[in-house]
N, C-alpha and C. Protein backbone atom coordinates (compact mmCIF):
# COMPACT_ATOMS: atom_id res chain seq x y z
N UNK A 1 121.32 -60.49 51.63
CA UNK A 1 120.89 -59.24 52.20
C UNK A 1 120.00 -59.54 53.40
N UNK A 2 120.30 -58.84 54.25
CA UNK A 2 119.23 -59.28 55.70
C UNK A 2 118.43 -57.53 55.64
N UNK A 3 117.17 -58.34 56.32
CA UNK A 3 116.26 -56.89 55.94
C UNK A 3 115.56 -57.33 57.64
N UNK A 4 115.50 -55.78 58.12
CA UNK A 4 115.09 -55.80 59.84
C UNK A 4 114.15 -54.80 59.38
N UNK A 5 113.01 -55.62 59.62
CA UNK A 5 111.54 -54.95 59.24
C UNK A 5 111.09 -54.59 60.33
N UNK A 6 110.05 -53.98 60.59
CA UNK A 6 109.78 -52.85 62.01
C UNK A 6 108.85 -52.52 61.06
N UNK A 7 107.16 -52.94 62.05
CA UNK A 7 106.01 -52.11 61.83
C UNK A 7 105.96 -51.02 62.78
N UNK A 8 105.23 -50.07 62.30
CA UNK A 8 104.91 -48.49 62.57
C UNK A 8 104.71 -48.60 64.05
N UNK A 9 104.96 -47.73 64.71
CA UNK A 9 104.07 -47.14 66.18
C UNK A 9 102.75 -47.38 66.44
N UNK A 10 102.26 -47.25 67.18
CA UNK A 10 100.85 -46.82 67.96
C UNK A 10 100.12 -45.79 66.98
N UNK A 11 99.38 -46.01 65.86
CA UNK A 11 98.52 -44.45 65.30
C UNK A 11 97.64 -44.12 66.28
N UNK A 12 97.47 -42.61 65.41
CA UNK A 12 96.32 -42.12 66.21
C UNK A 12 95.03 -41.49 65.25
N UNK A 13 94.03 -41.55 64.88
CA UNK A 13 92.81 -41.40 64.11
C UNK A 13 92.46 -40.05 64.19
N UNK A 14 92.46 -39.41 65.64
CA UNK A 14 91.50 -38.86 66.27
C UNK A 14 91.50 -37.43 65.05
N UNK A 15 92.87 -36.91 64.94
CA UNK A 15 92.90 -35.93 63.66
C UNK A 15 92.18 -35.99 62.91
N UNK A 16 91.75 -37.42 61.96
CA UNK A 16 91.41 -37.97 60.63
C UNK A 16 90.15 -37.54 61.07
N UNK A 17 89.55 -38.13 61.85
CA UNK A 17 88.28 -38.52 62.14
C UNK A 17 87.23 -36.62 61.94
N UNK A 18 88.08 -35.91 62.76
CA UNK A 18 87.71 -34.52 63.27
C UNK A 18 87.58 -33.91 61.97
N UNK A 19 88.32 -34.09 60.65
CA UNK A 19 88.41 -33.33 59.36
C UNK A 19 87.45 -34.11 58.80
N UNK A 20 87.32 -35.68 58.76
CA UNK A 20 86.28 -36.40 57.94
C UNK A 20 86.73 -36.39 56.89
N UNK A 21 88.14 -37.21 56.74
CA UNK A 21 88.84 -38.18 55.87
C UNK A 21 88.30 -39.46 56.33
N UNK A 22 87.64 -39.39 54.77
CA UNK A 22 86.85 -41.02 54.29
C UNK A 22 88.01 -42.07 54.31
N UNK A 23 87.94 -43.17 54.63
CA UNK A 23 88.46 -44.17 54.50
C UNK A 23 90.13 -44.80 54.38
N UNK A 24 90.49 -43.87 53.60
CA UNK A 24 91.95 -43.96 53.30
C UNK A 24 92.76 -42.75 53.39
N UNK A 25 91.65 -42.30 53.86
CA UNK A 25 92.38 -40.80 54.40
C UNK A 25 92.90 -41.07 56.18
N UNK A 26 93.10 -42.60 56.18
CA UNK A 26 93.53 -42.63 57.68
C UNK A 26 94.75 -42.93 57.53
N UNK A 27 95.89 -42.93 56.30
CA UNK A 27 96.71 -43.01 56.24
C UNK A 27 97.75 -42.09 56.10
N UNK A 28 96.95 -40.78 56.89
CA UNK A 28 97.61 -39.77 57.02
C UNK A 28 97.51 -39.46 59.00
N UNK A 29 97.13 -40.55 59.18
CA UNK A 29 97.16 -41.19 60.76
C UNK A 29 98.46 -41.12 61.40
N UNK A 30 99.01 -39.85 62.42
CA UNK A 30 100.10 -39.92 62.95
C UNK A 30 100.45 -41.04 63.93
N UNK A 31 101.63 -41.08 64.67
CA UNK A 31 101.87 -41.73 66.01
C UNK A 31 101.03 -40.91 67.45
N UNK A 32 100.64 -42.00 68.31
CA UNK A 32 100.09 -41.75 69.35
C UNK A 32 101.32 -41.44 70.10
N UNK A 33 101.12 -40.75 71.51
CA UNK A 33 102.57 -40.63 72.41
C UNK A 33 103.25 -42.00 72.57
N UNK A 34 102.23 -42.86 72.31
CA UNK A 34 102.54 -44.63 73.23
C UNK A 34 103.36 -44.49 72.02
N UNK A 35 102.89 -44.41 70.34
CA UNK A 35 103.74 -45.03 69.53
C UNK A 35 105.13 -44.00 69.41
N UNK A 36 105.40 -42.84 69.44
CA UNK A 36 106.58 -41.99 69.37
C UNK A 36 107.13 -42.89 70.55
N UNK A 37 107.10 -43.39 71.61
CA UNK A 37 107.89 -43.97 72.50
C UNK A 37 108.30 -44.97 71.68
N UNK A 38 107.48 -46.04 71.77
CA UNK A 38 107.67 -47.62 70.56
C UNK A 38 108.91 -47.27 69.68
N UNK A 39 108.83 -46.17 68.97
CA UNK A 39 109.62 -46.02 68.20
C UNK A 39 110.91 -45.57 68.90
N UNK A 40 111.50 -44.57 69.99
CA UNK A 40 112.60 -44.01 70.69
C UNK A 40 113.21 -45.70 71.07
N UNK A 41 112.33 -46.94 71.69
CA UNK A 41 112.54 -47.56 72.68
C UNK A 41 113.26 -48.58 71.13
N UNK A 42 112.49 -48.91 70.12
CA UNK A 42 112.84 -50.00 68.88
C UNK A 42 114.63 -49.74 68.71
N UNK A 43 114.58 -48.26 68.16
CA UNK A 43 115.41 -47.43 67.65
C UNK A 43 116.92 -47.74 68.66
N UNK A 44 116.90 -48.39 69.85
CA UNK A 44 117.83 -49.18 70.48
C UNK A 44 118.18 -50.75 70.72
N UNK A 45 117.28 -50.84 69.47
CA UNK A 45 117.24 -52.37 69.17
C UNK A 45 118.70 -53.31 68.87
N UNK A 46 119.58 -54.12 69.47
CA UNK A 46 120.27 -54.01 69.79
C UNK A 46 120.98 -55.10 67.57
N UNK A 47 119.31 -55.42 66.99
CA UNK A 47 119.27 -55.74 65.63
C UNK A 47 119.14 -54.76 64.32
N UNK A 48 119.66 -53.58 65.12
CA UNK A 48 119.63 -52.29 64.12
C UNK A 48 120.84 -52.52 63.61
N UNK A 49 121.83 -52.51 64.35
CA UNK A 49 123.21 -52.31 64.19
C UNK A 49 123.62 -53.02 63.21
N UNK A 50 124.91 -52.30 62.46
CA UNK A 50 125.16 -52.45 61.08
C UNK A 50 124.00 -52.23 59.35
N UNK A 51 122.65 -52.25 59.88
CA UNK A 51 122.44 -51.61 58.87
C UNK A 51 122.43 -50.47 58.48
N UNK A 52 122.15 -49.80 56.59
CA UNK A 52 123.04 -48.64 56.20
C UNK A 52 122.15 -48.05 55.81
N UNK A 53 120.89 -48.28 55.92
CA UNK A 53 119.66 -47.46 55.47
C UNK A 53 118.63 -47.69 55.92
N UNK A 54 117.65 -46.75 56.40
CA UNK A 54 116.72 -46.83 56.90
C UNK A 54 115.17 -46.83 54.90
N UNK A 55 114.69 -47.41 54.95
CA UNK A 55 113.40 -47.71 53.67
C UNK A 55 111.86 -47.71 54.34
N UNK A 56 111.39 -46.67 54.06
CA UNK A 56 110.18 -46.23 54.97
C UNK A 56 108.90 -46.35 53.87
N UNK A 57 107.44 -47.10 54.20
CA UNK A 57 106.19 -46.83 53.93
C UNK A 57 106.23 -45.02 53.66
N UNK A 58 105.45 -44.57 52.99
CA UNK A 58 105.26 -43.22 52.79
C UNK A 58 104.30 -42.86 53.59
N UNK A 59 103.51 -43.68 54.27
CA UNK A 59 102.12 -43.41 55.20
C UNK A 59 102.97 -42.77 56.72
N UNK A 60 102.01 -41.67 56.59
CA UNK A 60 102.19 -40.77 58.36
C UNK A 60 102.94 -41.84 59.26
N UNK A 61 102.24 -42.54 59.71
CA UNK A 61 102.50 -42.91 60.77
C UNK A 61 104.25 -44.27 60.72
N UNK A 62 104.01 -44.77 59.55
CA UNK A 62 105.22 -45.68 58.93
C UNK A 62 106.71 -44.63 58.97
N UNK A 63 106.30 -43.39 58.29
CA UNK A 63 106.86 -42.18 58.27
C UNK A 63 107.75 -41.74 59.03
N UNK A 64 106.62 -41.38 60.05
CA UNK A 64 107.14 -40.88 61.94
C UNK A 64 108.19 -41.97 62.22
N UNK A 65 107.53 -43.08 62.18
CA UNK A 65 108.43 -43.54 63.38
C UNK A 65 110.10 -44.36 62.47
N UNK A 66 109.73 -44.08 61.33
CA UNK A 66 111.15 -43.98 61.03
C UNK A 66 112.26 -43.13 61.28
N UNK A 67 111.59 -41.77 61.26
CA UNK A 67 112.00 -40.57 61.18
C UNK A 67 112.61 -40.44 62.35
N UNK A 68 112.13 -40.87 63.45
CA UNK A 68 112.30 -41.08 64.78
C UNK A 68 113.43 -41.95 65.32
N UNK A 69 113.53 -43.25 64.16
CA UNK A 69 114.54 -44.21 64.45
C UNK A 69 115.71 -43.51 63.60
N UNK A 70 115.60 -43.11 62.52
CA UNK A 70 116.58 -42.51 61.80
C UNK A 70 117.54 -41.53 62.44
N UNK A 71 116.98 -40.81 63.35
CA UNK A 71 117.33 -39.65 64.23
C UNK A 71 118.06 -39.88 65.39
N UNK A 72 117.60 -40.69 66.14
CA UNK A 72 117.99 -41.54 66.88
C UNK A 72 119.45 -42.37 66.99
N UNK A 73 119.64 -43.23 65.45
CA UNK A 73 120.69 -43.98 65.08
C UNK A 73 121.39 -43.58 64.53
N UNK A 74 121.12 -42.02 63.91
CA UNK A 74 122.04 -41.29 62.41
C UNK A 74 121.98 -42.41 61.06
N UNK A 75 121.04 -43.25 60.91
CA UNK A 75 120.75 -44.36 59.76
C UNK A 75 120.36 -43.19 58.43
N UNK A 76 120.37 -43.23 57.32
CA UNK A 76 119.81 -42.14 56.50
C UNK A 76 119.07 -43.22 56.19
N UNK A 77 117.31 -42.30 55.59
CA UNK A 77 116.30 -42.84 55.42
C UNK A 77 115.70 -42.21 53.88
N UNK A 78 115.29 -42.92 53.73
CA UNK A 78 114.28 -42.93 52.20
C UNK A 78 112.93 -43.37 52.47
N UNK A 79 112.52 -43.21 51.47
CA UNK A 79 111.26 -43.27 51.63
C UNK A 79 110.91 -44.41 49.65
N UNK A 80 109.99 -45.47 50.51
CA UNK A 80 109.66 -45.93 48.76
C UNK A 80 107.98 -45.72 49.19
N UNK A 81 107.60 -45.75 47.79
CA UNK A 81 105.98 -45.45 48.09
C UNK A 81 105.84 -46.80 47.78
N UNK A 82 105.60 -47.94 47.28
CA UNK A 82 105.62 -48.94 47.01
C UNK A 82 105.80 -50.14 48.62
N UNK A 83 105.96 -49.18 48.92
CA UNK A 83 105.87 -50.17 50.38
C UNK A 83 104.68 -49.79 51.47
N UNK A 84 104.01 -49.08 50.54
CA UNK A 84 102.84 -48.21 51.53
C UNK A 84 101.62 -49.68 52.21
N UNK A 85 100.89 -48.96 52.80
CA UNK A 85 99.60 -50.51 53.02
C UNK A 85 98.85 -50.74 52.11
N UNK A 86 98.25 -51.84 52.51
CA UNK A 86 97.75 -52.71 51.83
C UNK A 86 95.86 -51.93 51.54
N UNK A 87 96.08 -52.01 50.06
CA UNK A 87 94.76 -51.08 49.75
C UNK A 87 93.35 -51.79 49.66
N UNK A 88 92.57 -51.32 50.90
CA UNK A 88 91.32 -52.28 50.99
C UNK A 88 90.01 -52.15 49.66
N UNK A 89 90.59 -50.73 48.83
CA UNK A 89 89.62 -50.52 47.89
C UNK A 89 90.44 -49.96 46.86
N UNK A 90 90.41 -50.68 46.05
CA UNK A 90 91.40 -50.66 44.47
C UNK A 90 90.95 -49.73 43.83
N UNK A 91 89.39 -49.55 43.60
CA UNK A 91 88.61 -48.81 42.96
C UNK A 91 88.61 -47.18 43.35
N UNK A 92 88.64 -47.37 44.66
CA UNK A 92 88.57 -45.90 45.19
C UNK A 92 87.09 -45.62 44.98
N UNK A 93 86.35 -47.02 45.34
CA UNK A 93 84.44 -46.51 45.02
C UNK A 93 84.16 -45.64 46.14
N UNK A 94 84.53 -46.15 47.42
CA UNK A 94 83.91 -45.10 48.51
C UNK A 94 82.84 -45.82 48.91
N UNK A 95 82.91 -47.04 48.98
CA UNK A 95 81.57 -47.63 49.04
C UNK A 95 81.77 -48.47 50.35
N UNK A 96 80.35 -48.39 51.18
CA UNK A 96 80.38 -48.40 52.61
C UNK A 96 80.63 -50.00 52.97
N UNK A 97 81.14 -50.32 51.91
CA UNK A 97 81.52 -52.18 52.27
C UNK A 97 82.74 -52.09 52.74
N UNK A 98 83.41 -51.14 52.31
CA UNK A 98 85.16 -50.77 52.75
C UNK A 98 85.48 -51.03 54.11
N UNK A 99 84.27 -50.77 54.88
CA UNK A 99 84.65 -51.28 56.51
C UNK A 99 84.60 -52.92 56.71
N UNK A 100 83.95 -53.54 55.53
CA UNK A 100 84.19 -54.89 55.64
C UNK A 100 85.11 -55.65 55.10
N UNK A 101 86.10 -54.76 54.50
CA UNK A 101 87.68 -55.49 53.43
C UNK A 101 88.23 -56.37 53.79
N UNK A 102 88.73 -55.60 55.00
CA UNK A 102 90.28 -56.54 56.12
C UNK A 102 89.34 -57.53 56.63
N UNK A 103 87.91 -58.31 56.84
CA UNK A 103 87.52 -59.29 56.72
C UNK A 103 87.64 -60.04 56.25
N UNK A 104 87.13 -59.59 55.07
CA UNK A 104 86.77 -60.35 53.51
C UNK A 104 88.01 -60.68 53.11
N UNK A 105 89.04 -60.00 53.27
CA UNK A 105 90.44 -60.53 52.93
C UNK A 105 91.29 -61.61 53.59
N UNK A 106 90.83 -61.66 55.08
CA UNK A 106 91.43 -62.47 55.95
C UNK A 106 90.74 -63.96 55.63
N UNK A 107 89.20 -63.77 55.42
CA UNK A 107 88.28 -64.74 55.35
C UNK A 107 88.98 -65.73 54.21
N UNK A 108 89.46 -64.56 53.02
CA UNK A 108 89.63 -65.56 51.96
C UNK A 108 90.93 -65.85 51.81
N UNK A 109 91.67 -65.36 53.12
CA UNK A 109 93.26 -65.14 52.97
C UNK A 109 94.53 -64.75 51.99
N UNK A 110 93.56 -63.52 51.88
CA UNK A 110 94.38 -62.66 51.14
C UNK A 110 94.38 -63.24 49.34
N UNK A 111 93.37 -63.93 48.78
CA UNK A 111 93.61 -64.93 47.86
C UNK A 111 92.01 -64.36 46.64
N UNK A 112 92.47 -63.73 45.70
CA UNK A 112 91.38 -63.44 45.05
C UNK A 112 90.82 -64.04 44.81
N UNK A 113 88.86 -63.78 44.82
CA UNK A 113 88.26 -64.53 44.62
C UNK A 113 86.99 -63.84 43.80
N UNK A 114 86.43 -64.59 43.36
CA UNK A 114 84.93 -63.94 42.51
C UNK A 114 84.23 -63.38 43.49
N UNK A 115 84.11 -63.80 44.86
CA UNK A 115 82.92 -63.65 45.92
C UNK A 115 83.78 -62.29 47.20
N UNK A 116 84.67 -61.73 46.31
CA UNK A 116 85.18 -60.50 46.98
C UNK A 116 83.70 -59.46 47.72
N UNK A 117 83.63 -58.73 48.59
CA UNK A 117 82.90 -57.62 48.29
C UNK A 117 83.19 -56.59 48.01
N UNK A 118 84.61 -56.23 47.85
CA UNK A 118 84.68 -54.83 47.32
C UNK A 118 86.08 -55.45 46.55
N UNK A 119 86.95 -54.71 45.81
CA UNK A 119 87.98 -54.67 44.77
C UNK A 119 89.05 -54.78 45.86
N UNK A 120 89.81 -55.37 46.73
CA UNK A 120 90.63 -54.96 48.04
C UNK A 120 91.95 -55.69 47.33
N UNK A 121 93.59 -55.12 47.42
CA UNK A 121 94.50 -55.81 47.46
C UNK A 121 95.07 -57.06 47.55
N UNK A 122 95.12 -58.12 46.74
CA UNK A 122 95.46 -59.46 47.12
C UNK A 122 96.81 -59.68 48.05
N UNK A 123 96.93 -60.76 48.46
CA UNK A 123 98.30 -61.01 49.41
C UNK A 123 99.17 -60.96 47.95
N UNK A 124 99.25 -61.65 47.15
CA UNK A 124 100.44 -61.86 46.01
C UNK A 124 100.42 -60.72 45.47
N UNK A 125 99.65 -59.89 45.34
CA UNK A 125 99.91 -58.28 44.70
C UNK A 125 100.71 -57.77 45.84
N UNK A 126 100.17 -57.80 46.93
CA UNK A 126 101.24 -57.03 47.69
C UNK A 126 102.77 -57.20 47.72
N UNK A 127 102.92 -58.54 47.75
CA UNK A 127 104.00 -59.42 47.85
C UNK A 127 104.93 -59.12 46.61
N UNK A 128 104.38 -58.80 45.16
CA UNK A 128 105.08 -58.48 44.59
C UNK A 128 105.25 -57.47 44.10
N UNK A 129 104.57 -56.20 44.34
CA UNK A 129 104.77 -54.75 44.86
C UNK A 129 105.73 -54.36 45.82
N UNK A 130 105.94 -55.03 47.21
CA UNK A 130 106.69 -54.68 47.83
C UNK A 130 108.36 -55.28 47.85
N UNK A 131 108.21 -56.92 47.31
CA UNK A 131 109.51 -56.82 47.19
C UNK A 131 110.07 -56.17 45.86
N UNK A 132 108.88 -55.09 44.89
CA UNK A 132 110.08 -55.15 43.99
C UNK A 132 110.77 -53.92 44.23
N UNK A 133 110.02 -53.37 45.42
CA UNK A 133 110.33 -52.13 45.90
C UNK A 133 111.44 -51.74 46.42
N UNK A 134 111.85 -52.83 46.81
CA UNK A 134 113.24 -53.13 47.91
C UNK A 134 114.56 -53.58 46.92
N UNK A 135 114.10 -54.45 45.58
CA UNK A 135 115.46 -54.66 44.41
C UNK A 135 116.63 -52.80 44.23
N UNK A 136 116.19 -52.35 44.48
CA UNK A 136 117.30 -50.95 44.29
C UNK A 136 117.90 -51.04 45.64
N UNK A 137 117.84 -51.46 46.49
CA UNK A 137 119.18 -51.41 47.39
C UNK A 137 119.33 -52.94 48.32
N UNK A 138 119.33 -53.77 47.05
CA UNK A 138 120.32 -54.90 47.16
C UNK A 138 121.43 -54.87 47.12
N UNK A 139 122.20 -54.03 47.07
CA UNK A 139 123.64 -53.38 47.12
C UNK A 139 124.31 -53.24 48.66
N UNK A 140 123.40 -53.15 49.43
CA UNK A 140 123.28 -53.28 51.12
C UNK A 140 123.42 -54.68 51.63
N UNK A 141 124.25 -54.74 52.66
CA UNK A 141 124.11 -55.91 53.33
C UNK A 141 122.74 -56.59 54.23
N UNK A 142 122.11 -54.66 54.77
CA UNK A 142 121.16 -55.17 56.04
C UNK A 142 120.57 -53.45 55.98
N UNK A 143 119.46 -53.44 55.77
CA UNK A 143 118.80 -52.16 55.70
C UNK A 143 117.19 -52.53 56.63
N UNK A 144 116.87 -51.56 57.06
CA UNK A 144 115.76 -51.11 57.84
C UNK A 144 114.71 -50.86 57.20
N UNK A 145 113.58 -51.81 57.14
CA UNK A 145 112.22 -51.49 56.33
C UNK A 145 111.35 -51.15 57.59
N UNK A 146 110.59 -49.97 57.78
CA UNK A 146 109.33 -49.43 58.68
C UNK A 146 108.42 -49.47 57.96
N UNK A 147 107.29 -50.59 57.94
CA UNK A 147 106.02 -50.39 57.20
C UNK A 147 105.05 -51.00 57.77
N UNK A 148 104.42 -51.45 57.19
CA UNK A 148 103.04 -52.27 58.19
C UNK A 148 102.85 -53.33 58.55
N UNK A 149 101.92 -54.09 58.97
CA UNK A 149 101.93 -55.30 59.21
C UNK A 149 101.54 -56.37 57.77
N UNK A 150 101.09 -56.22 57.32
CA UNK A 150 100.53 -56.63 56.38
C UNK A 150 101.54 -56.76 55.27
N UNK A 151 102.60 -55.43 55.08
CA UNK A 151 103.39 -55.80 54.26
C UNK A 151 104.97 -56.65 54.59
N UNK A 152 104.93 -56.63 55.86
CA UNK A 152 105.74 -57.31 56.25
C UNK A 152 105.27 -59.51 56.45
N UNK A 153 104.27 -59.19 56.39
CA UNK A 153 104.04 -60.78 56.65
C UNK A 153 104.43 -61.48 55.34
N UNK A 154 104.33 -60.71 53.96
CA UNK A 154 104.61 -61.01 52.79
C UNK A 154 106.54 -61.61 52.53
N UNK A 155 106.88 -61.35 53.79
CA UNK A 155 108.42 -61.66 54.04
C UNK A 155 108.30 -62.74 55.03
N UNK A 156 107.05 -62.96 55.80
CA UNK A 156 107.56 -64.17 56.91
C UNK A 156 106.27 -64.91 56.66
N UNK A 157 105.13 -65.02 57.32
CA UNK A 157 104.08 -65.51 56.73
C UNK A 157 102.46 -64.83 57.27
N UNK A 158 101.60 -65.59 56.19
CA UNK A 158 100.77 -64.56 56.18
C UNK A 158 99.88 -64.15 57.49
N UNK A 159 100.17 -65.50 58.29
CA UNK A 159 99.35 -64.71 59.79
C UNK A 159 100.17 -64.38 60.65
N UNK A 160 101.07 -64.11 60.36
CA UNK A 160 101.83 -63.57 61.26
C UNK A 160 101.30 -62.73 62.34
N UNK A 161 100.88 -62.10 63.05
CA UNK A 161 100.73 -61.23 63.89
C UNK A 161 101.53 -60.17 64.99
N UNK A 162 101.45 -59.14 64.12
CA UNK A 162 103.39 -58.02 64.21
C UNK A 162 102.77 -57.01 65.32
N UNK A 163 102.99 -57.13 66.53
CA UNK A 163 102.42 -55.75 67.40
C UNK A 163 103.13 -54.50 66.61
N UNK A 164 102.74 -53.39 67.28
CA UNK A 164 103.51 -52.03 66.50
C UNK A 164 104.52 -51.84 67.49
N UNK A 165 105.87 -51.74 66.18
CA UNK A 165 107.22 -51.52 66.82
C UNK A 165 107.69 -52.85 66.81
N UNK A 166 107.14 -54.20 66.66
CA UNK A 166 107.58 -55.31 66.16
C UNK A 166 108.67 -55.46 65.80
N UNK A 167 109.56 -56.40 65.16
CA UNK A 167 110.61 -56.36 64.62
C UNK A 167 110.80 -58.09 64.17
N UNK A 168 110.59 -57.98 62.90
CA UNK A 168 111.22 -59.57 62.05
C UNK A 168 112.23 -59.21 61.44
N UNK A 169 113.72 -60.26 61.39
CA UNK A 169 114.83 -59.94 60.95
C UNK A 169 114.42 -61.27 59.89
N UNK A 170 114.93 -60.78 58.30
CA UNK A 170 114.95 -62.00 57.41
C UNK A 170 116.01 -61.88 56.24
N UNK A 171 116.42 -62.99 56.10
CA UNK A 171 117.20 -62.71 54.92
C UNK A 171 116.69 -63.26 53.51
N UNK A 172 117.65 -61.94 52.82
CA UNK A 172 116.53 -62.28 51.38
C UNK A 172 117.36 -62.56 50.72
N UNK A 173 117.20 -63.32 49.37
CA UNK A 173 118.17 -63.72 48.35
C UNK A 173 117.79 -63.08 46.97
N UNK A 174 118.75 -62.63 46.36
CA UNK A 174 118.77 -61.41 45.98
C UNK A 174 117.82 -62.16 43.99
N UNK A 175 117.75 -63.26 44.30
CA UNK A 175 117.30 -64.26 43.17
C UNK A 175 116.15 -64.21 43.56
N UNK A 176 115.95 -64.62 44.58
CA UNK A 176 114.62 -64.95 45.05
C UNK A 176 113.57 -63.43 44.71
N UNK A 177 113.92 -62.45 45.42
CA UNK A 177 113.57 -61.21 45.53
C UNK A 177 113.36 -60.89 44.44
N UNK A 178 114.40 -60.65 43.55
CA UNK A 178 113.80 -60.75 41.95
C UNK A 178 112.75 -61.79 41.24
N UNK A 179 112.65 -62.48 41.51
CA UNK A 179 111.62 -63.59 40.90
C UNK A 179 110.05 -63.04 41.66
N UNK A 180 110.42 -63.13 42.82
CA UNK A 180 108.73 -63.04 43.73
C UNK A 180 108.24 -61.72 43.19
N UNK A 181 109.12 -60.65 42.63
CA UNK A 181 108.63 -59.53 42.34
C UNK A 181 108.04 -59.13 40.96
N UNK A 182 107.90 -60.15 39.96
CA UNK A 182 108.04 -60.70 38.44
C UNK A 182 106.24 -61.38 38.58
């Protein structure tokens, strides 16, 4: 199975910010104009072709710009929640360390540790959250995942660094995929 992953567009905060959605309420963060383009311009990617489904993050902005490529290509799209981002606070404390996660996570590379400061997503939790998300349409030759950066590095490696609208093509083995997700 070959999987053509594509992180989200350009977000935009400025909504979030104006209502005063705490923390993870930015994942209701649309596309900026820059990113609705990203997405029109991906969506002619000349590594779309032949796949039969578009598999979308449930987050706004992962959302959009599927929605956008879907429209675009006539691809039909789904949506898994299981492919959403990577959660910097497990707990849901609300606690003002949350702006220091995606640090603390990078610092320790993604690798749990006692000396965490807040409860944040490990790389191998993600890793096997998201591929097990994707085992229901191994039945596909080559399908379209739109999600984030973070959950896509869990397919290539972990520093990867994915601009938005990115695009890693990988193939998965349908053994493998089952095991990493176990």
């Amino acid at each position: 199975m070959k999987l053509v992953l594509i992180r989200h567009g350009e977000p935009r905060y400025d909504e979030v910010l104006e209502r005063g959605y705490p923390h993870q309420g930015y994942d209701l963060g649309k596309l900026t104009e820059l990113g609705e383009k990203q997405a029109q311009e991906v969506s002619l990617d000349p590594r779309l072709k032949g796949a039969t489904l578009i598999v979308s993050s449930p987050y706004t902005r992962a959302l959009q710009t599927a929605a956008i490529i879907s429209r675009l290509t006539n691809i039909p799209l789904t949506v898994e929640n299981d492919l959403h981002e990577w959660m910097p606070d497990l707990d849901f404390s609300g606690s003002s360390e949350i702006a220091f996660a995606y640090q603390d996570y990078m610092k320790h590379q993604g690798k749990n540790t006692p000396t965490k400061i807040i409860n944040w997503e490990s790389y191998q939790t993600i890793k096997k959250r998201t591929h097990k998300a994707l085992i229901p349409y191994l039945n596909h030759e080559k399908i379209i995942v739109v999600c984030h950066g973070i959950v896509m590095t869990t397919f290539t490696s972990f520093d990867d660094e994915i601009e938005h609208c990115g695009i890693r093509e990988v193939a998965v083995d349908y053994n493998l995929l089952k095991t990493s997700s176990k």
